[in-house]
N, C-alpha and C. Protein backbone atom coordinates (compact mmCIF):
# COMPACT_ATOMS: atom_id res chain seq x y z
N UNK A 1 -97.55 29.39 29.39
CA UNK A 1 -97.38 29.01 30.78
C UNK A 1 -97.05 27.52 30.88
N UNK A 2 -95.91 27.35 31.49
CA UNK A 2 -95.66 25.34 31.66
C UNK A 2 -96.32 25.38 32.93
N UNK A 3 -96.94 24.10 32.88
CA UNK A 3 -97.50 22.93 34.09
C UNK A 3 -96.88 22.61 35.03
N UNK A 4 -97.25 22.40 35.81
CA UNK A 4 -96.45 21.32 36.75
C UNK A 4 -96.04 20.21 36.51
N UNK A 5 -96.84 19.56 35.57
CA UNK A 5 -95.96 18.63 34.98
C UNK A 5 -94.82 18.59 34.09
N UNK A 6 -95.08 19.43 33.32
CA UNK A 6 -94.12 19.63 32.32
C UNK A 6 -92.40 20.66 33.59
N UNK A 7 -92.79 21.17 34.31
CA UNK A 7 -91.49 21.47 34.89
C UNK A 7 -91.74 20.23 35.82
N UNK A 8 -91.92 19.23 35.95
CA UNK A 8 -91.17 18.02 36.90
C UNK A 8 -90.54 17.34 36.04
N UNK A 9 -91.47 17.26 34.91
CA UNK A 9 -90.25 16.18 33.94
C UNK A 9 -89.40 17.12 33.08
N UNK A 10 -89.24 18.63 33.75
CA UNK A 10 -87.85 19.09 33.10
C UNK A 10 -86.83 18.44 34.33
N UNK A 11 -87.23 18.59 35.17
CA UNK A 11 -86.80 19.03 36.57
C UNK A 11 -85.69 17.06 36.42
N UNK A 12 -86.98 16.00 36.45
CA UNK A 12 -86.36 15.38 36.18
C UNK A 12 -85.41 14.57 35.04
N UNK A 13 -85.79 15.16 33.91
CA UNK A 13 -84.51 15.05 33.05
C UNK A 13 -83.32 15.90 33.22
N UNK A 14 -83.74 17.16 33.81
CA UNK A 14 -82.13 18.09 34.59
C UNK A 14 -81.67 16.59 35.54
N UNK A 15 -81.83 16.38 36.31
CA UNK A 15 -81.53 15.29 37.36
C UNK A 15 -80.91 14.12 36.75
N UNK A 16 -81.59 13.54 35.86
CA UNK A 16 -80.68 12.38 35.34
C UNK A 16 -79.68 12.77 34.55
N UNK A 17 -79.91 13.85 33.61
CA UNK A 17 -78.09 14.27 33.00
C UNK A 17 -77.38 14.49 34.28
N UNK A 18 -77.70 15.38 36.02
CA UNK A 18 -76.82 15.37 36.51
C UNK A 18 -76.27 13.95 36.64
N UNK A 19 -76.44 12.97 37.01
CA UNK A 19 -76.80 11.69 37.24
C UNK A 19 -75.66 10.96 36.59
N UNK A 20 -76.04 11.32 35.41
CA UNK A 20 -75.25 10.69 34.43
C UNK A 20 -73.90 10.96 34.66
N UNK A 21 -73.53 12.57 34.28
CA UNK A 21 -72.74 13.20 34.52
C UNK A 21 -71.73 12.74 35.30
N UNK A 22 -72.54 12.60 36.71
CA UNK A 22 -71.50 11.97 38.16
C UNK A 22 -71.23 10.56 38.23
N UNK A 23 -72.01 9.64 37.50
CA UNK A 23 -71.60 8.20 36.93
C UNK A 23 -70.08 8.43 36.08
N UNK A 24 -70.26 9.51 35.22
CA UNK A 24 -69.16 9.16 34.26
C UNK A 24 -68.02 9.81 35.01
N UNK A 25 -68.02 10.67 35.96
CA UNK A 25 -66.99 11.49 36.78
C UNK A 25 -66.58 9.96 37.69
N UNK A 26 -66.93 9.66 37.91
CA UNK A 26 -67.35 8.57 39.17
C UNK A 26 -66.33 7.46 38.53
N UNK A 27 -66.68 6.72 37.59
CA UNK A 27 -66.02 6.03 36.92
C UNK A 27 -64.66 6.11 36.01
N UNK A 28 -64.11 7.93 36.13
CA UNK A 28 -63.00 8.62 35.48
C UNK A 28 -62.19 8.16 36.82
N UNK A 29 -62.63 9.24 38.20
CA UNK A 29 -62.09 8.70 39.16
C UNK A 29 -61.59 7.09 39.50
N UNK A 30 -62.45 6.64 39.87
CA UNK A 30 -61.86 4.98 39.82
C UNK A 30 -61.09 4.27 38.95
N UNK A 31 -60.98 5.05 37.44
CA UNK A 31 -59.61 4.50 36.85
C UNK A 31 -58.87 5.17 37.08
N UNK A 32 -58.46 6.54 37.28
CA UNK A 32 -57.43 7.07 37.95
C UNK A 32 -56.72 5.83 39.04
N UNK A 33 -57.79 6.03 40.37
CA UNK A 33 -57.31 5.21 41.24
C UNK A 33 -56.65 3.85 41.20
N UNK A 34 -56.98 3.22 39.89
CA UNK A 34 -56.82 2.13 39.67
C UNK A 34 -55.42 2.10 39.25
N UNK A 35 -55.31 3.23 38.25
CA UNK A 35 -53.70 3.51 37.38
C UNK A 35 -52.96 3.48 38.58
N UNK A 36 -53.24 4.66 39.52
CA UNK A 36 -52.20 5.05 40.85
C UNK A 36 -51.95 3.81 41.50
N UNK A 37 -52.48 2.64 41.57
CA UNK A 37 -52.44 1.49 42.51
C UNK A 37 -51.36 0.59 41.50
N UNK A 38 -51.63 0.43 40.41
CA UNK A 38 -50.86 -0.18 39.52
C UNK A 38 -49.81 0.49 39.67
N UNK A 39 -49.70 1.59 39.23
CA UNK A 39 -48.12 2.15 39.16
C UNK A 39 -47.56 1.98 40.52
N UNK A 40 -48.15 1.83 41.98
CA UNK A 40 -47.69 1.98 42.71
C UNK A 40 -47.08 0.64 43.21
N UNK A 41 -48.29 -0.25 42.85
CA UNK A 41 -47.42 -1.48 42.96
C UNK A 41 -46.06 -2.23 42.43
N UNK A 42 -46.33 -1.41 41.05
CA UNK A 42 -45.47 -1.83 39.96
C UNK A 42 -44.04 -1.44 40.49
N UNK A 43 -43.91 -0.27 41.12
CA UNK A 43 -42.80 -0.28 41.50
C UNK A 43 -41.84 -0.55 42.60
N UNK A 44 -43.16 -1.10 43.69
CA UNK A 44 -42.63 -2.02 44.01
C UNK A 44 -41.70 -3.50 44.13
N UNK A 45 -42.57 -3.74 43.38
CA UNK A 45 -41.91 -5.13 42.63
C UNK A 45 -40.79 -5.23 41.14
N UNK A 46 -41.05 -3.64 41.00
CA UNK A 46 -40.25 -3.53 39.35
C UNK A 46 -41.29 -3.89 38.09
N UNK A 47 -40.72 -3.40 37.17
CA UNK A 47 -41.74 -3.75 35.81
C UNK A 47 -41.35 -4.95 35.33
N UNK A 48 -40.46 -5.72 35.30
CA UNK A 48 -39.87 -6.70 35.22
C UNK A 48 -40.65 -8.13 35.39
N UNK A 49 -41.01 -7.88 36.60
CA UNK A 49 -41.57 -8.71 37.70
C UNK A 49 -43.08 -8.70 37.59
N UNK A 50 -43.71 -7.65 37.36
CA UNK A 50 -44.68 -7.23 37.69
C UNK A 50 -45.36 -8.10 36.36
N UNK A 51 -44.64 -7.49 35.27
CA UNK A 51 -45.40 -8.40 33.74
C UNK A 51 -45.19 -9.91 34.15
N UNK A 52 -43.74 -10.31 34.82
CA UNK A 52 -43.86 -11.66 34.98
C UNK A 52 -45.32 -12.04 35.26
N UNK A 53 -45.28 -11.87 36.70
CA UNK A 53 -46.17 -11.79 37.96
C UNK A 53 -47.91 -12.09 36.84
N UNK A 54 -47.92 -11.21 35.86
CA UNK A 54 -49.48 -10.97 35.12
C UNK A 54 -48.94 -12.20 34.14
N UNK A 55 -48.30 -12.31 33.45
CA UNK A 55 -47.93 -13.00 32.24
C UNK A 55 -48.13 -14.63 32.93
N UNK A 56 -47.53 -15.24 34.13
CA UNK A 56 -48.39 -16.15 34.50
C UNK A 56 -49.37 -16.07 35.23
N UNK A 57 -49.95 -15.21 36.14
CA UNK A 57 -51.49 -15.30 36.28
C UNK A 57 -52.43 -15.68 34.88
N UNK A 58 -52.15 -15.08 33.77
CA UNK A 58 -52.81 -14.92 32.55
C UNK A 58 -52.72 -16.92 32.34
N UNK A 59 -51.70 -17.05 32.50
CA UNK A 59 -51.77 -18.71 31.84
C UNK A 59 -52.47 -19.72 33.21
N UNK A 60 -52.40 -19.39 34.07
CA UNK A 60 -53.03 -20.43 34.86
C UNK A 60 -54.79 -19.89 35.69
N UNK A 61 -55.30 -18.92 34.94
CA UNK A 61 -56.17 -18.16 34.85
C UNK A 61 -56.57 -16.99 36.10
N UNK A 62 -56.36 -15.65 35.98
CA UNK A 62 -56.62 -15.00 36.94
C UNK A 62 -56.93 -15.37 38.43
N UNK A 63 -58.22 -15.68 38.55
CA UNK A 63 -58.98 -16.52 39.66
C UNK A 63 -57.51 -17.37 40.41
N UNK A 64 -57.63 -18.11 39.77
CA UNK A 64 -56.70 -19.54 40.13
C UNK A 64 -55.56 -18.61 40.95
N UNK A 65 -54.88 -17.63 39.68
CA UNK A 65 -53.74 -17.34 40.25
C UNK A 65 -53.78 -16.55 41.97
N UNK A 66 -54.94 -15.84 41.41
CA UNK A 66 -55.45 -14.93 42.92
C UNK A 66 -55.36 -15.64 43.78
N UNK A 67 -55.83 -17.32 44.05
CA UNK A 67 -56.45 -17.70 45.16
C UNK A 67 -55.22 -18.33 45.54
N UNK A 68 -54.45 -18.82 44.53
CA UNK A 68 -53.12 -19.45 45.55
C UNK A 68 -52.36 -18.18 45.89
N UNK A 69 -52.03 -17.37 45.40
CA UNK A 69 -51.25 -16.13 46.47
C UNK A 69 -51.85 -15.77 47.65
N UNK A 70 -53.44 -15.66 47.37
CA UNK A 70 -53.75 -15.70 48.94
C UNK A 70 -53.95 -16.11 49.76
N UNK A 71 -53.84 -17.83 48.80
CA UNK A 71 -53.27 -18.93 50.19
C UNK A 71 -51.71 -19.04 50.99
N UNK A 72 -50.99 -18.36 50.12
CA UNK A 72 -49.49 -18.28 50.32
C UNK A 72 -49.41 -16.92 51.48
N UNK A 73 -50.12 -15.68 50.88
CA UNK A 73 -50.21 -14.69 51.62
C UNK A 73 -50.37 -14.51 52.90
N UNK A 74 -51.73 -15.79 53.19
CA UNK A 74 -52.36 -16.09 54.56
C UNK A 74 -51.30 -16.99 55.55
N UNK A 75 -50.67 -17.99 54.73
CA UNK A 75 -50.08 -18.95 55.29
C UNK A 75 -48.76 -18.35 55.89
N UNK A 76 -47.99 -17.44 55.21
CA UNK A 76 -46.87 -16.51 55.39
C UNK A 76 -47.27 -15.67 56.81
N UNK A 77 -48.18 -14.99 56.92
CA UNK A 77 -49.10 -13.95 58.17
C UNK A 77 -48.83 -15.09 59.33
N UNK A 78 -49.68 -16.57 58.70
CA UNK A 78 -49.74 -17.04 60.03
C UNK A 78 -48.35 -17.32 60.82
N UNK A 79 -47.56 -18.12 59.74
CA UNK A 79 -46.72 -18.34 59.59
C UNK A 79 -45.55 -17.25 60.65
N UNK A 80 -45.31 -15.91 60.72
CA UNK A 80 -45.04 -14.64 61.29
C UNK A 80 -45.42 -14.71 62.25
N UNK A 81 -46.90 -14.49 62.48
CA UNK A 81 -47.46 -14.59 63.88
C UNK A 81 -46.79 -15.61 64.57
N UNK A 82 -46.17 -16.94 64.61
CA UNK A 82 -46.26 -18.18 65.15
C UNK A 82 -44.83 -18.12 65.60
N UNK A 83 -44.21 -17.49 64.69
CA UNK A 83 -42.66 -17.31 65.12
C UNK A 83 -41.99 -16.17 66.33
């Protein structure tokens, strides 16, 4: 005959493999999503462009590169609006 204890801590080791399980589903998904966003961008801009585009982010360091496009990005918006 099992315990009550002994079926809670089946109960909860069933639970954390589910757990697990949906972490690693979870995290399959989001690189999917991630690929689809890349490819989608990519062709926007072309592959061409796109490695440019990474090939200097990479030299003037990610961050850096991020923050001046989205000073350019912002300034362009306002820029639109004003006209």
């Amino acid at each position: 005959m099992v315990s009550k204890v002994e079926r809670e801590q089946a109960a909860i080791a069933a639970a954390e493999n589910d757990l697990a399980e949906r972490k690693k589903r979870l995290a399959e998904l989001k690189k999917e999503e991630a690929e689809k966003e890349l490819s989608k961008l990519t062709k926007k801009v072309g592959q061409e462009r796109a490695i440019r585009l990474l090939e200097l982010a990479v030299k003037v360091k990610p961050k850096a590169a991020i923050e001046a496009l989205e000073k350019v990005a912002t300034g362009a918006q306002g820029g639109a609006a004003n006209a």
